[in-house]
N, C-alpha and C. Protein backbone atom coordinates (compact mmCIF):
# COMPACT_ATOMS: atom_id res chain seq x y z
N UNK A 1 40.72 16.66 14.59
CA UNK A 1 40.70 15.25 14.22
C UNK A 1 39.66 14.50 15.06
N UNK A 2 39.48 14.94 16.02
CA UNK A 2 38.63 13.83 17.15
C UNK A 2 37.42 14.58 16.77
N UNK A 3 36.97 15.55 16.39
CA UNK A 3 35.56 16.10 15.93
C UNK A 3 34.97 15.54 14.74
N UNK A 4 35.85 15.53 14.06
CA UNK A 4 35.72 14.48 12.73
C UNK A 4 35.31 12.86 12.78
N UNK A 5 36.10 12.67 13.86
CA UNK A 5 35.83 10.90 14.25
C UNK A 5 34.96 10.88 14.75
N UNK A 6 34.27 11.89 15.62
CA UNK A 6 32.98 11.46 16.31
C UNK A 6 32.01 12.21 15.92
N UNK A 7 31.78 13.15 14.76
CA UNK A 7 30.93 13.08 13.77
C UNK A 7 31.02 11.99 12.48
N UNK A 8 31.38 11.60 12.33
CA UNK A 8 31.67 10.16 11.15
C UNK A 8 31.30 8.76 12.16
N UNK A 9 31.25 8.76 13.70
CA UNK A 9 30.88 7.72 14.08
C UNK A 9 29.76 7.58 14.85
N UNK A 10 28.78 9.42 14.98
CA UNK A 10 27.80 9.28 15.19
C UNK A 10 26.63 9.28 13.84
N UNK A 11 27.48 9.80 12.83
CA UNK A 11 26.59 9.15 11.60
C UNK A 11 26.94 7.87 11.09
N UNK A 12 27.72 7.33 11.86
CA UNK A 12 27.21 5.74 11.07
C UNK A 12 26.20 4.95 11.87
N UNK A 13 26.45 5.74 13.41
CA UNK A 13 25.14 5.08 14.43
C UNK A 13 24.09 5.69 14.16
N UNK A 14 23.51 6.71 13.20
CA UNK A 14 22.30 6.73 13.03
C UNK A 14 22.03 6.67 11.97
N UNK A 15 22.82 6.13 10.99
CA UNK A 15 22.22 5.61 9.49
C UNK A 15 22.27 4.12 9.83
N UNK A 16 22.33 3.12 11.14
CA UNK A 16 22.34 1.98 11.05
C UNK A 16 20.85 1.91 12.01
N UNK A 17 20.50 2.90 12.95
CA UNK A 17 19.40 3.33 13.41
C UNK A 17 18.54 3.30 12.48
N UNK A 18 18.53 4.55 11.80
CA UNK A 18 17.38 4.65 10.29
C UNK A 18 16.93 3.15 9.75
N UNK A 19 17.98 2.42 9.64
CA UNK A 19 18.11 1.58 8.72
C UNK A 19 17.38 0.38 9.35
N UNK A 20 17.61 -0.09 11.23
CA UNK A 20 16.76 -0.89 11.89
C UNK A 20 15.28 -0.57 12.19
N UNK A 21 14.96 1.20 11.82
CA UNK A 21 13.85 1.43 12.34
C UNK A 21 12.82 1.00 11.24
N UNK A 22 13.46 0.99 9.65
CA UNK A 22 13.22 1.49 8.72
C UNK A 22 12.48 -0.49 8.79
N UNK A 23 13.39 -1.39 9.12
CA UNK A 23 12.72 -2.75 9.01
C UNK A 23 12.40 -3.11 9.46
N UNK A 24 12.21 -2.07 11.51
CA UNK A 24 11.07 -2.97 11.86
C UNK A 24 10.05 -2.38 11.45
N UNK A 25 9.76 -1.51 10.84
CA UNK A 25 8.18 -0.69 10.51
C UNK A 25 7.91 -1.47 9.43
N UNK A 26 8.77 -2.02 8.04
CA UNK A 26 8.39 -3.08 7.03
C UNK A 26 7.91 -3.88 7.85
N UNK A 27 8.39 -4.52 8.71
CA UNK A 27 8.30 -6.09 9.26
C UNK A 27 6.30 -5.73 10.09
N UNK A 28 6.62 -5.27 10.48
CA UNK A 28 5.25 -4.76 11.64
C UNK A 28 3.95 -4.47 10.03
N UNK A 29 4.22 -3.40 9.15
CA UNK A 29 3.01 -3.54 7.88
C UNK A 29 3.00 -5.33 7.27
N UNK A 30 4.01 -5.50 6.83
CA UNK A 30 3.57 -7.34 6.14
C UNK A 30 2.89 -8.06 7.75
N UNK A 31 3.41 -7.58 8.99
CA UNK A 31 2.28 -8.20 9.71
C UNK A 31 0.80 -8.23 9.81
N UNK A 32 0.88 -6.61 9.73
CA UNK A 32 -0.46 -6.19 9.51
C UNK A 32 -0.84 -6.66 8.43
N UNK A 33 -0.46 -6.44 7.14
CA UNK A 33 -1.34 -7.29 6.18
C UNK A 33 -1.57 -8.63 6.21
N UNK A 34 -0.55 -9.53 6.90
CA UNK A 34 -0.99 -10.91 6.87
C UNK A 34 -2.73 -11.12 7.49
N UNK A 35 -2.06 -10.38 9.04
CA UNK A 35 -3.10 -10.79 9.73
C UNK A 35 -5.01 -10.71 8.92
N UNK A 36 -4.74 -9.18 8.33
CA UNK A 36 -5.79 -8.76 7.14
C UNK A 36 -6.31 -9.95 6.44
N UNK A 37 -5.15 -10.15 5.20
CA UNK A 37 -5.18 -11.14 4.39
C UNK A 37 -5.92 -12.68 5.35
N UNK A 38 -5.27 -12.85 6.21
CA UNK A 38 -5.37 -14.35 7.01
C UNK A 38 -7.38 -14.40 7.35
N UNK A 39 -7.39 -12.71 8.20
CA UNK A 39 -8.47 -13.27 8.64
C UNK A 39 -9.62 -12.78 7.87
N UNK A 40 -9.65 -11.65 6.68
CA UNK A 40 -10.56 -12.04 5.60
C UNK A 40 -10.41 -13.61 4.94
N UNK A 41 -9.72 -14.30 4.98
CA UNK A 41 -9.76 -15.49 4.49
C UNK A 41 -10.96 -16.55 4.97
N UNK A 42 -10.42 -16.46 6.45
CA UNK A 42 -11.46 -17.31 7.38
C UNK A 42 -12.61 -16.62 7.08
N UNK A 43 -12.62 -15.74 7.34
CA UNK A 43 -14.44 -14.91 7.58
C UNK A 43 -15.34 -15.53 5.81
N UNK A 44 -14.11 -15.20 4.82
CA UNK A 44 -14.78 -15.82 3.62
C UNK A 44 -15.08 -17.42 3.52
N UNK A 45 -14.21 -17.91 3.74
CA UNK A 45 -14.46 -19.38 3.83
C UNK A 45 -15.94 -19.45 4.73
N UNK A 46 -15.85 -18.98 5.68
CA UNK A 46 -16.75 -19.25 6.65
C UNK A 46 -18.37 -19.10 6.33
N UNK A 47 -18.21 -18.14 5.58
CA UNK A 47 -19.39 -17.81 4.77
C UNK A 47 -19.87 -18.69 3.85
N UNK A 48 -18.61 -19.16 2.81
CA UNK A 48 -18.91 -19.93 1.67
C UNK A 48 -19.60 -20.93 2.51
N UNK A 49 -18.91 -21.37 3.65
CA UNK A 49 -19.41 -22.79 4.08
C UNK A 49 -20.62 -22.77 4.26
N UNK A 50 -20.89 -21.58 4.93
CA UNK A 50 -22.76 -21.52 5.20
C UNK A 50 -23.25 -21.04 4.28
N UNK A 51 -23.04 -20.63 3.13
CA UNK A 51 -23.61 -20.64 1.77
C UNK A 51 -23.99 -21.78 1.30
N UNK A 52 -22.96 -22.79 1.45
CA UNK A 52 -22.77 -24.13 0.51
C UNK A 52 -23.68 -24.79 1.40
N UNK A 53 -24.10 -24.93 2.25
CA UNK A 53 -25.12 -26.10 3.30
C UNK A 53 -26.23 -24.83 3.04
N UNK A 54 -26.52 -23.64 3.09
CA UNK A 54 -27.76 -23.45 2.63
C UNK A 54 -28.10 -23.66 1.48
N UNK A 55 -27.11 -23.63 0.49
CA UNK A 55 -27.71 -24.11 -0.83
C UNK A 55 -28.61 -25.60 -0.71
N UNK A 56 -27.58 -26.17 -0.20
CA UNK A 56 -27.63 -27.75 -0.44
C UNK A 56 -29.06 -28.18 0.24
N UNK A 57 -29.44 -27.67 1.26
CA UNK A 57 -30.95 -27.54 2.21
C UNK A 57 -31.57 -26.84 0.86
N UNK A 58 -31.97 -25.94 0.11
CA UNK A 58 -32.70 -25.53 -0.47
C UNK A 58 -32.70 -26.48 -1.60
N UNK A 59 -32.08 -26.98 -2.04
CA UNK A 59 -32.25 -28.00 -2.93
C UNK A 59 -32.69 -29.65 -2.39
N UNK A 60 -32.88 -29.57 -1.25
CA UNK A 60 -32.99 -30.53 -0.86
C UNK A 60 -34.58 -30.52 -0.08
N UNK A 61 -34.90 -29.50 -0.03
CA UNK A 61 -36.47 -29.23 -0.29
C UNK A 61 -37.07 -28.78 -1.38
N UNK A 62 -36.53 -28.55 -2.39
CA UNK A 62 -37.40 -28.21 -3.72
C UNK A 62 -36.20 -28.09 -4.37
N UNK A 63 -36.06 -28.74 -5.40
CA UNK A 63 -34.80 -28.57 -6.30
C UNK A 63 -35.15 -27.57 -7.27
N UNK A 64 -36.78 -27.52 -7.91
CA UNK A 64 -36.99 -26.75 -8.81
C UNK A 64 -37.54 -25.11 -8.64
N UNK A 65 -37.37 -25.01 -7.44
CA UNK A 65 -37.49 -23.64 -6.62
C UNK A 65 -37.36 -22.66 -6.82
N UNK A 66 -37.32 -21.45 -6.53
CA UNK A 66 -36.92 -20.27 -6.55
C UNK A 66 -35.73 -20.09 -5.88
N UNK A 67 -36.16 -20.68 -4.45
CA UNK A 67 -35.20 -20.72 -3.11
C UNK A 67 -33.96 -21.49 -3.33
N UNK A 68 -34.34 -22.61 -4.23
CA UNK A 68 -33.01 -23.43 -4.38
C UNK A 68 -32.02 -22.25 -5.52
N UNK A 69 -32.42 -21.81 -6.41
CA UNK A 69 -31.75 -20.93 -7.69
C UNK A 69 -30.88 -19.87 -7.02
N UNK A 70 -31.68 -19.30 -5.90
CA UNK A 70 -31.33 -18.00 -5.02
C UNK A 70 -30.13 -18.44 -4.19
N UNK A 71 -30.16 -19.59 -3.84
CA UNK A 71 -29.25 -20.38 -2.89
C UNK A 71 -27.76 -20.97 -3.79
N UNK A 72 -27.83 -21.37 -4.76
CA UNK A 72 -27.03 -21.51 -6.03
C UNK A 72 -26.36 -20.04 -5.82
N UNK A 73 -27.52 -18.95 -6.58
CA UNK A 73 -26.44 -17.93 -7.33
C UNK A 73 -25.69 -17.37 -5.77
N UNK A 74 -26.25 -16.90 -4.63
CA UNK A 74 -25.42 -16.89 -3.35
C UNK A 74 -24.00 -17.26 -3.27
N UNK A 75 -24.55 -18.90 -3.30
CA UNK A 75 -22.87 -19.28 -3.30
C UNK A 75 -21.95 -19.37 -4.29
N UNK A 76 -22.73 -19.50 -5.74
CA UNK A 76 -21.22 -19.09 -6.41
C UNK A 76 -20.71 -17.36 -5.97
N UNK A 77 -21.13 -16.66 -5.82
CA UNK A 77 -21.09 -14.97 -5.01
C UNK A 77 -19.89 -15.32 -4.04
N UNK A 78 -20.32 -16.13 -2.95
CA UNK A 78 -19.49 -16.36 -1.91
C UNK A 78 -18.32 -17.19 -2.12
N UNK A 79 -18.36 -18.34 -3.41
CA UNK A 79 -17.14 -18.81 -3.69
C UNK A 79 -15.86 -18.25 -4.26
N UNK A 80 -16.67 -16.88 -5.35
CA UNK A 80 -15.93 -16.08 -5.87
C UNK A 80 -15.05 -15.00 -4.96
N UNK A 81 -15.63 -14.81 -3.57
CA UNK A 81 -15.26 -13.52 -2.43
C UNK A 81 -14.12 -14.98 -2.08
N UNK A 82 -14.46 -15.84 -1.99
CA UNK A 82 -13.49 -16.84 -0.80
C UNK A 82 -12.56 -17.21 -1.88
N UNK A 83 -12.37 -17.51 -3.53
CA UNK A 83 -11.43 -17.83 -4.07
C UNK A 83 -10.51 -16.24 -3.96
N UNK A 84 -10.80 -15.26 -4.32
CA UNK A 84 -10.34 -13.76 -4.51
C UNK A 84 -9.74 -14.10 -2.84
N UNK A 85 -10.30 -14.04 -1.82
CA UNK A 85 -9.15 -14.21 -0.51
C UNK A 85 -7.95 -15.38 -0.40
N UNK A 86 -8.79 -16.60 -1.03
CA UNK A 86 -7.56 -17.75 -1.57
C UNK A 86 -6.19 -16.63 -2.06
N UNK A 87 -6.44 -16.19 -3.14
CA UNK A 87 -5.57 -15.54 -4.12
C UNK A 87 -4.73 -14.97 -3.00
N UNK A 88 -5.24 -14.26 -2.11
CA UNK A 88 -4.61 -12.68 -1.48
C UNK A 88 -3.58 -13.99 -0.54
N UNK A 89 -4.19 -14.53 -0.06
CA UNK A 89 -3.43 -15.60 1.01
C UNK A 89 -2.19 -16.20 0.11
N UNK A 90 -2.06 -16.60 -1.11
CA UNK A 90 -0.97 -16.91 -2.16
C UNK A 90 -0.28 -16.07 -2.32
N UNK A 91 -0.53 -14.43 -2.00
CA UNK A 91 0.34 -13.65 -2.39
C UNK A 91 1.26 -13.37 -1.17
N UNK A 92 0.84 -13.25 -0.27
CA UNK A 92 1.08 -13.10 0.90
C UNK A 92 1.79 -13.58 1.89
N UNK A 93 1.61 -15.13 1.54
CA UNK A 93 2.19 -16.01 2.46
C UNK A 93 3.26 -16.39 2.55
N UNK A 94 4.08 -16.33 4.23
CA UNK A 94 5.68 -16.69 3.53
C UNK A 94 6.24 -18.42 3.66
N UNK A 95 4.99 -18.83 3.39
CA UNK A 95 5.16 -20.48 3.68
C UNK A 95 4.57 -21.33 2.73
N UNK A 96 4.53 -22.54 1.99
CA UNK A 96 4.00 -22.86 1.12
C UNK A 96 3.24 -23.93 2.19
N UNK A 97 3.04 -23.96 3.32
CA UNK A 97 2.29 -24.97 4.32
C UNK A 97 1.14 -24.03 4.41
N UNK A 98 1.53 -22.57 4.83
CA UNK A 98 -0.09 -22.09 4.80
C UNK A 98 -1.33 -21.94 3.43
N UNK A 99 -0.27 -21.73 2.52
CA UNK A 99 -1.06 -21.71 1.26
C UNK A 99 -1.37 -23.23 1.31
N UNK A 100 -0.88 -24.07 1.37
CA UNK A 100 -1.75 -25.27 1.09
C UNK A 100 -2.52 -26.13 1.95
N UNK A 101 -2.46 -25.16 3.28
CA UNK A 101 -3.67 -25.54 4.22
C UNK A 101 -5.05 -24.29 3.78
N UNK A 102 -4.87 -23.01 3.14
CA UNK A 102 -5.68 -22.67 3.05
C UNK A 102 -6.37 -23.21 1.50
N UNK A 103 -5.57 -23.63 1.19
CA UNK A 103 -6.59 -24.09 -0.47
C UNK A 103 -6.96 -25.52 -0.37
N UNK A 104 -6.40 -26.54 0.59
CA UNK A 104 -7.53 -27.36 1.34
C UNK A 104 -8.70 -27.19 1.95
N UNK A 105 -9.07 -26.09 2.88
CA UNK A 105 -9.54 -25.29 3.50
C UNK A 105 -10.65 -25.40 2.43
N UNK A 106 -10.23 -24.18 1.45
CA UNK A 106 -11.02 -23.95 0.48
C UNK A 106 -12.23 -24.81 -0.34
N UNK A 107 -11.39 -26.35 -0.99
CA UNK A 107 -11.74 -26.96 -1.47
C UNK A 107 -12.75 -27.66 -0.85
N UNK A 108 -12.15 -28.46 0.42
CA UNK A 108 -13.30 -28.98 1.16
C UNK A 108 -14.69 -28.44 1.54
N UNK A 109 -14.49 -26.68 1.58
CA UNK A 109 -15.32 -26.12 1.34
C UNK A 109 -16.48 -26.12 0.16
N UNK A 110 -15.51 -26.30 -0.76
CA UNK A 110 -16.51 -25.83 -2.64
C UNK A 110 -17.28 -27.33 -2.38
N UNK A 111 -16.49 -28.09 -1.94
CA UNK A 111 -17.15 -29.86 -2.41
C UNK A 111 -18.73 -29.78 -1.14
N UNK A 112 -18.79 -29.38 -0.52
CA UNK A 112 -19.77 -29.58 0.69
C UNK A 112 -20.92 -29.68 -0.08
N UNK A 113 -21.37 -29.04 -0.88
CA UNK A 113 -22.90 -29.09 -1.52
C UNK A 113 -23.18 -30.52 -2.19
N UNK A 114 -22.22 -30.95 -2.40
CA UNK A 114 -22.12 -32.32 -3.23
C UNK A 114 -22.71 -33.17 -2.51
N UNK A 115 -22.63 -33.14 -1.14
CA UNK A 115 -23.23 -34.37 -0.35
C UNK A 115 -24.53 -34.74 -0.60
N UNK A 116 -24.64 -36.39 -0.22
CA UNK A 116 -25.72 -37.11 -0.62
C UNK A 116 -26.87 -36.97 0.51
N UNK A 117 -26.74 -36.84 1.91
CA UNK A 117 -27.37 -37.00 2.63
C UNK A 117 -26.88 -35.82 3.98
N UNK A 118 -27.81 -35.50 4.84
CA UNK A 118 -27.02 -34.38 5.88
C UNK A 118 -26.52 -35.37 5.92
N UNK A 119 -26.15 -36.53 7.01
CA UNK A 119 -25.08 -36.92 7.11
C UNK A 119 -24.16 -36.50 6.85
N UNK A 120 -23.40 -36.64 5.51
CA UNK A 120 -22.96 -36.38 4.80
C UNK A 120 -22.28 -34.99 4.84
N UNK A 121 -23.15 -34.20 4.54
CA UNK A 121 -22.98 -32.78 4.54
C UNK A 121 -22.49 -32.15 6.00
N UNK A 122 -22.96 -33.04 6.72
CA UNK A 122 -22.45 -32.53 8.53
C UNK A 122 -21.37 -33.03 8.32
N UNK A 123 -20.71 -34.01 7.97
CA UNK A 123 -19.59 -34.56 8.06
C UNK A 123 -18.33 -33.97 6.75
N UNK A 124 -18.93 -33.49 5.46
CA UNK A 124 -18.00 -32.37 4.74
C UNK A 124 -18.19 -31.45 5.58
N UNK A 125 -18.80 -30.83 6.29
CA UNK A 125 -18.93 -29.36 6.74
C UNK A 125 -18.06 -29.65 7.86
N UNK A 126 -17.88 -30.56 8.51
CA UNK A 126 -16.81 -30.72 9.61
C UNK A 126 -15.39 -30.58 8.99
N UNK A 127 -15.08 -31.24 8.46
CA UNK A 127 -13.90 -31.43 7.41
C UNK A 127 -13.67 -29.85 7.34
N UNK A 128 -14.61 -29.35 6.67
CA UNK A 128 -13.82 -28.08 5.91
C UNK A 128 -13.59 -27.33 7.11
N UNK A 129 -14.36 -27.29 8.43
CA UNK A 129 -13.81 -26.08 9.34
C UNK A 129 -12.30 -26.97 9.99
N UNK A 130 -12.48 -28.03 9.97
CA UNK A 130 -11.05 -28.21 10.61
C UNK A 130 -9.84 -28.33 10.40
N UNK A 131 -10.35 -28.05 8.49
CA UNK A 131 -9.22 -27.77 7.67
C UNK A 131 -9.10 -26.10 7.35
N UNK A 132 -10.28 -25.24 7.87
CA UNK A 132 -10.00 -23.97 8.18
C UNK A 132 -9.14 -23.51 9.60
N UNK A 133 -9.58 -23.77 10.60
CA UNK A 133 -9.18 -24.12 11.96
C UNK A 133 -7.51 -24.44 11.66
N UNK A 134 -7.11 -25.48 10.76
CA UNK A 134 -5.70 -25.82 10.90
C UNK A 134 -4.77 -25.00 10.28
N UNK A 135 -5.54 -23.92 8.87
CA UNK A 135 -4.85 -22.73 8.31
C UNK A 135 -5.06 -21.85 9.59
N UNK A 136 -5.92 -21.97 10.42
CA UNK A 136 -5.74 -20.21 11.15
C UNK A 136 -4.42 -20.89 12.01
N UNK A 137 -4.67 -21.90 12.30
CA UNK A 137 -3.21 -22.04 13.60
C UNK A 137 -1.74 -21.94 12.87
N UNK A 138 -2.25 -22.14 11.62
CA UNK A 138 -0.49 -21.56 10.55
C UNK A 138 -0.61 -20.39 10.49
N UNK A 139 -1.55 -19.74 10.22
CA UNK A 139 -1.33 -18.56 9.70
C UNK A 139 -1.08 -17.37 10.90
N UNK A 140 -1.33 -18.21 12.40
CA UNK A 140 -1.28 -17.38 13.41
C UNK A 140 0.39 -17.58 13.63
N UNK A 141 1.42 -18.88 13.54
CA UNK A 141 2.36 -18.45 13.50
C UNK A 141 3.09 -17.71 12.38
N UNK A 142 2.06 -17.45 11.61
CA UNK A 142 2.89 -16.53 10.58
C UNK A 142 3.06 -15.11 10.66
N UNK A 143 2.02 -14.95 11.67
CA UNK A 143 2.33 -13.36 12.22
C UNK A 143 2.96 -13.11 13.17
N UNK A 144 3.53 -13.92 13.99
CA UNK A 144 4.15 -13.48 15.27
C UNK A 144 5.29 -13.18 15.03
């Protein structure tokens, strides 16, 4: 009888083992992918942004250019890599604050070429990193 009880109560201590090891190894991969997901995000944004102010300089020395066209097709390239990381960050995220700091992020990004004057454009281009800057500090408590 007592061999029985303490085989039946060392398998319930290691199917509850299995079972904690089993979620922290889930818990530790969705970390790893956040972090993935999070910081291809930034690196894309980051790009778009300096896509979108080189465009906007090439058009702002020759609109009818070569350089300006080259600078165009670039960043729609780079808007398409930074919306496709938007996406991954929506799938991913377990907060609806980071998704909607990163698709602020985003936007303020797409709008930067629009500006009328550097001015202007220094001052969207500020905007969008500090609305990138404010997704990485969410998205950094989203991995811990």
């Amino acid at each position: 009888m007592g061999t029985l009880l303490g085989v039946s109560v060392t398998h319930l201590f290691q199917r509850r083992a299995a079972a904690r090891d089993q979620m922290f190894a889930a818990q530790q991969q969705l970390r790893s992918e956040r972090m993935t997901v999070y910081s291809d995000f930034a690196g894309a944004v980051t790009e778009f942004r300096r896509g979108q102010h080189d465009r906007w300089h090439r058009k702002d020395e020759d609109p009818d250019g070569p350089a300006c066209f080259e600078a165009r097709v670039e960043a729609y390239r780079l808007r398409g890599t930074a919306l496709h990381a938007l996406f991954r960050v929506q799938l991913i995220a377990s907060s609806q604050t980071v998704i909607d700091a990163a698709q602020r992020a985003y936007e303020l990004t797409a709008g930067a070429h629009k500006a009328s004057d550097k001015t202007e454009l220094s001052a969207r281009g500020n905007q969008a990193r500090d609305a990138l800057e404010h997704f990485v500090k969410l998205a950094s408590s989203d991995v811990r």
